[in-house]
C-alpha atoms as a PDB file:
ATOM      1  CA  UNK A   1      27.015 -40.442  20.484  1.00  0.00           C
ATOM      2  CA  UNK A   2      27.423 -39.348  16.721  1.00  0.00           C
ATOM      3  CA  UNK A   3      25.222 -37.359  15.053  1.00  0.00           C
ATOM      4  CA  UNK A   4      23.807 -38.947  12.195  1.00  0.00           C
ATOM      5  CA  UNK A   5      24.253 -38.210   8.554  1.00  0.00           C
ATOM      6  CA  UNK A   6      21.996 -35.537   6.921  1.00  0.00           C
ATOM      7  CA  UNK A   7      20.306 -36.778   4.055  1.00  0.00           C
ATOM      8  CA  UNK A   8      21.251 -34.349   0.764  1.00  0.00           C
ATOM      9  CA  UNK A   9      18.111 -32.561  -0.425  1.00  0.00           C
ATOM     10  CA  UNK A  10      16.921 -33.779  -3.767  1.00  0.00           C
ATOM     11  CA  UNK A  11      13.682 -31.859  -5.403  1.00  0.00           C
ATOM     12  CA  UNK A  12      11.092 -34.380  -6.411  1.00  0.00           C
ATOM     13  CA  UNK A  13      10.886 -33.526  -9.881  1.00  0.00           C
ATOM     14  CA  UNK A  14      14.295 -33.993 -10.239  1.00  0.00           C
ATOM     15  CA  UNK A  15      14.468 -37.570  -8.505  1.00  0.00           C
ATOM     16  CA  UNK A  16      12.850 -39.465 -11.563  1.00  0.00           C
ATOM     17  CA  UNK A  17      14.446 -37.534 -14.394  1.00  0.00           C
ATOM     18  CA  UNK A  18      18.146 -38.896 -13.759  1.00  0.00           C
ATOM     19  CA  UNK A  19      16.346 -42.874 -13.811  1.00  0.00           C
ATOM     20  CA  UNK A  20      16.737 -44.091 -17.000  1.00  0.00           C
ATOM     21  CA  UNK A  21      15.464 -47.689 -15.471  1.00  0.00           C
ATOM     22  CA  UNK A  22      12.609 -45.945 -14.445  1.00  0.00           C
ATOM     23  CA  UNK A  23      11.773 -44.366 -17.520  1.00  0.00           C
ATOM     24  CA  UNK A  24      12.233 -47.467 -19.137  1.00  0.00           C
ATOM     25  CA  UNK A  25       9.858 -49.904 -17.065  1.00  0.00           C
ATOM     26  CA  UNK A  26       6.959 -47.331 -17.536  1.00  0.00           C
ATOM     27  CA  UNK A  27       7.287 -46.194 -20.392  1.00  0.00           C
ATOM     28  CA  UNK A  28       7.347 -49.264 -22.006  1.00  0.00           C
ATOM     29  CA  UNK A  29       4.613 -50.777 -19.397  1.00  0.00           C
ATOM     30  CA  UNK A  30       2.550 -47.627 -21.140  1.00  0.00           C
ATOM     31  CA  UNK A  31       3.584 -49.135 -24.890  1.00  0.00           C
ATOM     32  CA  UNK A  32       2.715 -52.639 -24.117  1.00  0.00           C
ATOM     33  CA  UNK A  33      -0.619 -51.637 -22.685  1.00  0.00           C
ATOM     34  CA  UNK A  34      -1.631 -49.717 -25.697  1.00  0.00           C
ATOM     35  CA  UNK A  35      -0.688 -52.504 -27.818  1.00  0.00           C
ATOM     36  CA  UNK A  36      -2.727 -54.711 -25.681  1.00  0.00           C
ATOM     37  CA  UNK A  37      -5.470 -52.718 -26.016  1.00  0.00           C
ATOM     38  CA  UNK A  38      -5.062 -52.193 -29.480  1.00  0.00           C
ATOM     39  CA  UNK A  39      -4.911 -55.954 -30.359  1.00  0.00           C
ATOM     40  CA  UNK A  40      -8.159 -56.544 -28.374  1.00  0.00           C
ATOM     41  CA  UNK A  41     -10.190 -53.757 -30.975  1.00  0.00           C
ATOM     42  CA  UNK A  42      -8.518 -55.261 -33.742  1.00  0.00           C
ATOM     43  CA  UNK A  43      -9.506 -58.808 -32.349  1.00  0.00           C
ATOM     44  CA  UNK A  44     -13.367 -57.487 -32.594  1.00  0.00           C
ATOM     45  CA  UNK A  45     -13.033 -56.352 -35.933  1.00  0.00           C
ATOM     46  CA  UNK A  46     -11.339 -59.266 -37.396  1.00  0.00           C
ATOM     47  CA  UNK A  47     -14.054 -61.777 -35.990  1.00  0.00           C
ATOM     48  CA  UNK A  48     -16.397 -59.446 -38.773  1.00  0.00           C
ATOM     49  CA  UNK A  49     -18.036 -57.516 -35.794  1.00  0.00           C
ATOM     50  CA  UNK A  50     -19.294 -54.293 -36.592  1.00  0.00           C
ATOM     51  CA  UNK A  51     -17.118 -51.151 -35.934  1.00  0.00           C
ATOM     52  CA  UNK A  52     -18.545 -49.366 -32.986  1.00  0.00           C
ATOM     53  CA  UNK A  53     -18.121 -46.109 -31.141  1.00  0.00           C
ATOM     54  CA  UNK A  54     -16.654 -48.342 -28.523  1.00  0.00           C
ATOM     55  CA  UNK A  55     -14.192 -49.478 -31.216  1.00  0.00           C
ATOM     56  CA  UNK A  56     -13.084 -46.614 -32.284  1.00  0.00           C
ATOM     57  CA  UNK A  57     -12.200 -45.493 -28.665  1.00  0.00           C
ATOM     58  CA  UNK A  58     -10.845 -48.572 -27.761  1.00  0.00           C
ATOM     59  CA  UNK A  59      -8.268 -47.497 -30.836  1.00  0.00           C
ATOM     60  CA  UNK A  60      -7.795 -44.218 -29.987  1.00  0.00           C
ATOM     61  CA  UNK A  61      -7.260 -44.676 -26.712  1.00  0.00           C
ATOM     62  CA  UNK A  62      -4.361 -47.166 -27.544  1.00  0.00           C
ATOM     63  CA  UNK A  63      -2.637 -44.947 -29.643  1.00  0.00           C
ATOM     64  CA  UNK A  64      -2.705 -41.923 -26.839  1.00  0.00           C
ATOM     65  CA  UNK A  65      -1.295 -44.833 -24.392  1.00  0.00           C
ATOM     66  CA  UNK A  66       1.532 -45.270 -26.786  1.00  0.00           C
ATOM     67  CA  UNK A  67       2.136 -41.839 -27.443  1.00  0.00           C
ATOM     68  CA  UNK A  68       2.295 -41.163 -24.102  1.00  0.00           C
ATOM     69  CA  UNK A  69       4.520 -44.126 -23.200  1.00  0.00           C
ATOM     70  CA  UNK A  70       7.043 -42.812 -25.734  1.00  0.00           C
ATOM     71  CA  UNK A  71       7.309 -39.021 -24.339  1.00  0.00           C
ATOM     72  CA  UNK A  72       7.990 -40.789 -20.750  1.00  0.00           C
ATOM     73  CA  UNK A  73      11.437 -42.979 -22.443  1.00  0.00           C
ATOM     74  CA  UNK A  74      12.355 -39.773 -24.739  1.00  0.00           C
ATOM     75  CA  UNK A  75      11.847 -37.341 -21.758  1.00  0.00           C
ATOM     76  CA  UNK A  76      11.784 -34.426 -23.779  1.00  0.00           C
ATOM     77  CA  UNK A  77      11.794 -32.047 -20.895  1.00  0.00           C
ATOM     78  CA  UNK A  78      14.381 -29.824 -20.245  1.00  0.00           C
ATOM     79  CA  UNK A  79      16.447 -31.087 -23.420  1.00  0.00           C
ATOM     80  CA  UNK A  80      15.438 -28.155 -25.844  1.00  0.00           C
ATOM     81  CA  UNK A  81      18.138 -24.948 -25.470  1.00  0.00           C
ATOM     82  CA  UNK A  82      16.824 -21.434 -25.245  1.00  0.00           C
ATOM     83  CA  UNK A  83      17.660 -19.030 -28.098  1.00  0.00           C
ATOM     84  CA  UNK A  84      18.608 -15.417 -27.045  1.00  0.00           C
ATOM     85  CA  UNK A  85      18.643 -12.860 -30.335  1.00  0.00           C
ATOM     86  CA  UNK A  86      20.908 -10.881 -28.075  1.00  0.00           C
ATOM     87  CA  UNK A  87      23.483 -13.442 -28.704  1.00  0.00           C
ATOM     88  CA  UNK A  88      23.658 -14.157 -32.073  1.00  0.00           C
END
């Protein structure tokens, strides 16, 4: 009998940063959502309903679902070099 195949180790932060697909499904899922929720506050106020505290956080809390979506496609980990003043 043959021995199977070991599987190469991969670290699991690591496995998602190579997937742009990835990146791009939930990061934009993430966009779409906070536009979704955006339209829905902006629905309320356009019908002449008062703006609420509810309002307001419906509206911030698109905008940090956007914000976040676009850090996940960016992926700005790991892309910014180190300086070293012994270098230069």
């Amino acid at each position: 009998m043959s021995a199977a195949p070991a599987a190469p180790e991969v670290k699991s932060g690591q496995l998602f940063k190579d997937c742009w697909s990835c990146r791009v499904v939930s990061g934009g899922g993430l966009v779409l959502s906070g536009a979704y929720v955006y339209h829905a506050a902006r629905r309320v106020m356009q019908r002449g309903g008062p703006t609420s505290m509810g309002t307001v956080a419906q509206v911030t809390f698109a905008a940090c679902l956007a914000a976040w979506g676009l850090v996940v496609l960016t992926d700005p980990v790991g892309k910014s070099q180190r300086k070293d003043l012994k270098t230069q």
